[in-house]
N, C-alpha and C. Protein backbone atom coordinates (compact mmCIF):
# COMPACT_ATOMS: atom_id res chain seq x y z
N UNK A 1 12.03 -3.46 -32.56
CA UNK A 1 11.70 -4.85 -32.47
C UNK A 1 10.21 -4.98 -32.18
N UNK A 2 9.35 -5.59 -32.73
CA UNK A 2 8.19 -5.91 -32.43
C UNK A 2 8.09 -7.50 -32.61
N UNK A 3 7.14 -7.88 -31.31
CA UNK A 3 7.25 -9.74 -31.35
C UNK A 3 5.60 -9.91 -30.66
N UNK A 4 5.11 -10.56 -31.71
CA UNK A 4 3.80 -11.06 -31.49
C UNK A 4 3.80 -12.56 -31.05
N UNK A 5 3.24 -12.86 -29.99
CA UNK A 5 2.68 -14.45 -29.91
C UNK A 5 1.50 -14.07 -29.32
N UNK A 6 0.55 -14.96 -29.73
CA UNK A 6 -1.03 -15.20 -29.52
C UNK A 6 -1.68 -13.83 -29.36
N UNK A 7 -2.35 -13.59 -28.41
CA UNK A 7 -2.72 -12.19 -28.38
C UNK A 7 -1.77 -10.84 -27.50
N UNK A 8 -0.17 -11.35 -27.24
CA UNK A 8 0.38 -10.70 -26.91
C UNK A 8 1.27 -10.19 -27.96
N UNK A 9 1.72 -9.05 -27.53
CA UNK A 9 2.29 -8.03 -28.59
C UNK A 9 3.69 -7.01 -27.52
N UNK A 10 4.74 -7.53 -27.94
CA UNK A 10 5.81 -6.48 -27.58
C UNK A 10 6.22 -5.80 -28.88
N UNK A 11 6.18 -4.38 -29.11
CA UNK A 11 6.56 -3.41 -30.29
C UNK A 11 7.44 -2.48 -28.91
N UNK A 12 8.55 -2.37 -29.52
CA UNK A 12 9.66 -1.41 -29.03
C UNK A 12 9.30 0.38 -29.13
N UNK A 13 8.36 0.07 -29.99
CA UNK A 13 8.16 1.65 -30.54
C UNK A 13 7.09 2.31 -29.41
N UNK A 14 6.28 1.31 -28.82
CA UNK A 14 4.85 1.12 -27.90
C UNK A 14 5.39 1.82 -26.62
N UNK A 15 4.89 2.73 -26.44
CA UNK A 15 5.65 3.27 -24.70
C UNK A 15 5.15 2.55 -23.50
N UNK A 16 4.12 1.62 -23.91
CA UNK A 16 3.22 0.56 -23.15
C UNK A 16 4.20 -0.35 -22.33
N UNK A 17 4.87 -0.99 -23.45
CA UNK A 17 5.92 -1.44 -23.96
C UNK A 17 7.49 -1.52 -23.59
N UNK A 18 8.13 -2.51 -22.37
CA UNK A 18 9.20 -2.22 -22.36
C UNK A 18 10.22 -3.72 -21.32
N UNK A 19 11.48 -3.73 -21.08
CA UNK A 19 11.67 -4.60 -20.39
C UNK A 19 13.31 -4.32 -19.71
N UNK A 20 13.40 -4.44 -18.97
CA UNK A 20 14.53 -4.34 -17.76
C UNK A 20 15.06 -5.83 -18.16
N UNK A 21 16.43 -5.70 -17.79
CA UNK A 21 17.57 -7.36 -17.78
C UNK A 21 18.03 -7.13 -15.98
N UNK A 22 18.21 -8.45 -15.48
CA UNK A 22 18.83 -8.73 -14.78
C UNK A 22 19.14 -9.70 -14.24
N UNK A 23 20.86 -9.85 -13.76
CA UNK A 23 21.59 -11.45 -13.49
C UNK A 23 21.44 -11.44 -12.25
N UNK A 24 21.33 -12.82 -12.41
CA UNK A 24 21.29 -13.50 -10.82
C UNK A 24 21.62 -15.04 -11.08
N UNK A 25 22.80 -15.37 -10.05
CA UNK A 25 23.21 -16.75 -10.17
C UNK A 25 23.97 -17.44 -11.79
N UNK A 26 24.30 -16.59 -11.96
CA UNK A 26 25.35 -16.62 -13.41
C UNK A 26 24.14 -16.29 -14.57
N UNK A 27 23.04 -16.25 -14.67
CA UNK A 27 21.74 -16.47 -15.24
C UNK A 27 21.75 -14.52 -15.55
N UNK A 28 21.25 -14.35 -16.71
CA UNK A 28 20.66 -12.84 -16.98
C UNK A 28 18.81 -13.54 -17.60
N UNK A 29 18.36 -12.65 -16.70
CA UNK A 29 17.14 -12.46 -17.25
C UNK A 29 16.14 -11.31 -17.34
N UNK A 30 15.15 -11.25 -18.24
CA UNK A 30 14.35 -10.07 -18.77
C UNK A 30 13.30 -10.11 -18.44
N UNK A 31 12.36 -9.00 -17.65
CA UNK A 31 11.23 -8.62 -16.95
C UNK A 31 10.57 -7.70 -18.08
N UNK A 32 9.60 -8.29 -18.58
CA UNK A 32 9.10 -7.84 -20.04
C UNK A 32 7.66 -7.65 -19.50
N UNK A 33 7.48 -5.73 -20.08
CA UNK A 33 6.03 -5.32 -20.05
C UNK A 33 5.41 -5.57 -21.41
N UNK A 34 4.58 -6.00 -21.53
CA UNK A 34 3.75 -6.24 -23.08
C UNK A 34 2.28 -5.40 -23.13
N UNK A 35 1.28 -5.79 -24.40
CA UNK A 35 0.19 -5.41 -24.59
C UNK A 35 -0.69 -6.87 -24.42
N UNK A 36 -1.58 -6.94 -23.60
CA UNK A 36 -2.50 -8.28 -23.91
C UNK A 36 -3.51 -7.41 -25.02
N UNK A 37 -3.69 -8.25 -25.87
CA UNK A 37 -5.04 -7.61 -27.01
C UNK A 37 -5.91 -8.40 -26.63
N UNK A 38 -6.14 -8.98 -25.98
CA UNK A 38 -7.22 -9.85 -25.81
C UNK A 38 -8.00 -10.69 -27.00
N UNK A 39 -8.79 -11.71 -26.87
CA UNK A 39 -9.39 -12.55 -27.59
C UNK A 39 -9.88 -11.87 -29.42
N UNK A 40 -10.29 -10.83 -28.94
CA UNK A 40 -10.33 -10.29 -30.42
C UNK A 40 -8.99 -9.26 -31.25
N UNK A 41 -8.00 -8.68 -30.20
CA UNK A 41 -6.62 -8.84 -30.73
C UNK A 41 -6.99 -7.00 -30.70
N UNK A 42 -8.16 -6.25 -30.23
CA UNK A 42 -8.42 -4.86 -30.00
C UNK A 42 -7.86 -4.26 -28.72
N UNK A 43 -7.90 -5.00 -27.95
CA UNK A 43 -8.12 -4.32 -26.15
C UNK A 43 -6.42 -3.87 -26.27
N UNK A 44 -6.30 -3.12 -25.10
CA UNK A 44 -4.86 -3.16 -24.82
C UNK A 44 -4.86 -3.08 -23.26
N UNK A 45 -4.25 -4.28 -22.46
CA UNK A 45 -4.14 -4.39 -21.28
C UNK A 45 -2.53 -4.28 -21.31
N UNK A 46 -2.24 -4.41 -19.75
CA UNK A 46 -1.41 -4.38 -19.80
C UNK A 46 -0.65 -5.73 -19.15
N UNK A 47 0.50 -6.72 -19.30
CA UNK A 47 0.78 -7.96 -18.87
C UNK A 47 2.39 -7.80 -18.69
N UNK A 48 2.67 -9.13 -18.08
CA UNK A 48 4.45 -8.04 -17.57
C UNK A 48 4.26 -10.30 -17.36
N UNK A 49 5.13 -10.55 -17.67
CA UNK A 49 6.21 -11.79 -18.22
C UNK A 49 8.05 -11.63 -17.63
N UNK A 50 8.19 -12.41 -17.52
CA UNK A 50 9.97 -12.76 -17.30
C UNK A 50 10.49 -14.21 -17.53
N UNK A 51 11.68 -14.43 -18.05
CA UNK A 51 12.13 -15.60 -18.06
C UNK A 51 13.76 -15.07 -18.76
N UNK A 52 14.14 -16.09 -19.03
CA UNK A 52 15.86 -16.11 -19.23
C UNK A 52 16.04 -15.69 -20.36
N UNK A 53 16.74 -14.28 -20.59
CA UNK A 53 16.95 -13.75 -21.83
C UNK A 53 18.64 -13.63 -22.14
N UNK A 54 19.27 -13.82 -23.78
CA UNK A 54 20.56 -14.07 -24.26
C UNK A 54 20.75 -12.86 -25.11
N UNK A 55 21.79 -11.80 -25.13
CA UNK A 55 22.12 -10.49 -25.79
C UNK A 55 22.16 -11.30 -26.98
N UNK A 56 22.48 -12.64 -27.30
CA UNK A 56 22.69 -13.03 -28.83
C UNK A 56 21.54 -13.00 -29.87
N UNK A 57 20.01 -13.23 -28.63
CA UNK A 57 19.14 -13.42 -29.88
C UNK A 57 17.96 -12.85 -28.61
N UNK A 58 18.16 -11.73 -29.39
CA UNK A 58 16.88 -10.44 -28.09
C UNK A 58 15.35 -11.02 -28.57
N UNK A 59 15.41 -10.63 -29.47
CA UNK A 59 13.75 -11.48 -30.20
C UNK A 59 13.63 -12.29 -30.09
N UNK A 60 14.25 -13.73 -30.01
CA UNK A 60 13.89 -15.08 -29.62
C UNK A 60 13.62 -15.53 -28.45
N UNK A 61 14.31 -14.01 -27.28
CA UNK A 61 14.36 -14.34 -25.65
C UNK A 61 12.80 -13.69 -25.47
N UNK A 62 12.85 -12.23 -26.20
CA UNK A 62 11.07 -12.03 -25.75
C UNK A 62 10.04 -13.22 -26.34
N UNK A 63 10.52 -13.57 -27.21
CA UNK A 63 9.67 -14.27 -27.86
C UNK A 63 8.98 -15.30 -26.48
N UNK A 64 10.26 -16.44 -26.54
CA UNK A 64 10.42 -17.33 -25.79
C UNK A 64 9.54 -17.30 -24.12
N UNK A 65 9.53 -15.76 -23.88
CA UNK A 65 9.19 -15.07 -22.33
C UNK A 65 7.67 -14.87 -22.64
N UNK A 66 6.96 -14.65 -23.79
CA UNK A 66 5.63 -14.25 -23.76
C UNK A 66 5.01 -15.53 -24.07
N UNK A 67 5.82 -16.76 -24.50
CA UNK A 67 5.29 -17.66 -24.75
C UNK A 67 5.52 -18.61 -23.16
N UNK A 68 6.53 -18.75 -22.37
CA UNK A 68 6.54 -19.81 -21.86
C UNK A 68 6.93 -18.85 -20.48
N UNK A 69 7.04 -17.91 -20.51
CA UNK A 69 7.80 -16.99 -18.93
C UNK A 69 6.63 -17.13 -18.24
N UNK A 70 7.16 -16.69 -16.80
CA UNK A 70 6.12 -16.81 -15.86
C UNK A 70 5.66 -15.30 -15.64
N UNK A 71 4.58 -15.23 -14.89
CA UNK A 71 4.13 -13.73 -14.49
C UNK A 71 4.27 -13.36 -13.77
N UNK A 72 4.34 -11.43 -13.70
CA UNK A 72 5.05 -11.30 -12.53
C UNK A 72 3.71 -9.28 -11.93
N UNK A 73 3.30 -9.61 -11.23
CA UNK A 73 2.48 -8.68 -10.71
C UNK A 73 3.05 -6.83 -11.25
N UNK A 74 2.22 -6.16 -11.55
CA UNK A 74 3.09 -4.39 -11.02
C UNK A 74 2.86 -4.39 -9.89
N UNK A 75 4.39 -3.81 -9.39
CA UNK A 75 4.69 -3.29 -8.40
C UNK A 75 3.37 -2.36 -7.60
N UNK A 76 2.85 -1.63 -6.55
CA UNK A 76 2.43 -0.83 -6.25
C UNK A 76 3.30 0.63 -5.61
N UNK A 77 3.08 1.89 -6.00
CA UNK A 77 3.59 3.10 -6.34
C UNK A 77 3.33 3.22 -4.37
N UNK A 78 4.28 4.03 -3.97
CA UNK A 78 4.04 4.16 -2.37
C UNK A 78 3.95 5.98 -2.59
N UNK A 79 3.36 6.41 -1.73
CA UNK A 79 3.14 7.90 -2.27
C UNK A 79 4.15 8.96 -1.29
């Protein structure tokens, strides 16, 4: 699956690239890592999105999450 909106980019194939599901309150939702390309569509950052995702239509839920989800920090690694 690969899903572009604006200068974000989720490709399944991308090890950058990835997203966890989880329910809460009858609700399933998806914690989606992406690529920001930034303004000229070169860079590769990294951006992490979530919002309410449906097993019926997986591409329309990332879609939907890079366009309108909220953001959500990385974690920090404890050593």
């Amino acid at each position: 699956m690969r899903v572009e909106m604006n200068q974000l980019l989720y490709d399944a194939q991308d090890p950058m690239c990835k997203y966890i599901l989880s329910a809460s309150a009858g609700k399933l939702y998806a914690f989606v890592q992406c690529i920001d390309r930034g303004m000229d569509l070169k860079a590769r950052y990294r951006a992490r999105y979530w919002g309410e995702y449906s097993h019926d239509d997986p591409e329309g839920s990332i879609r939907h999450i890079l366009a309108h989800g909220g953001k959500w920090p990385g974690l920090p690694t404890t050593a």
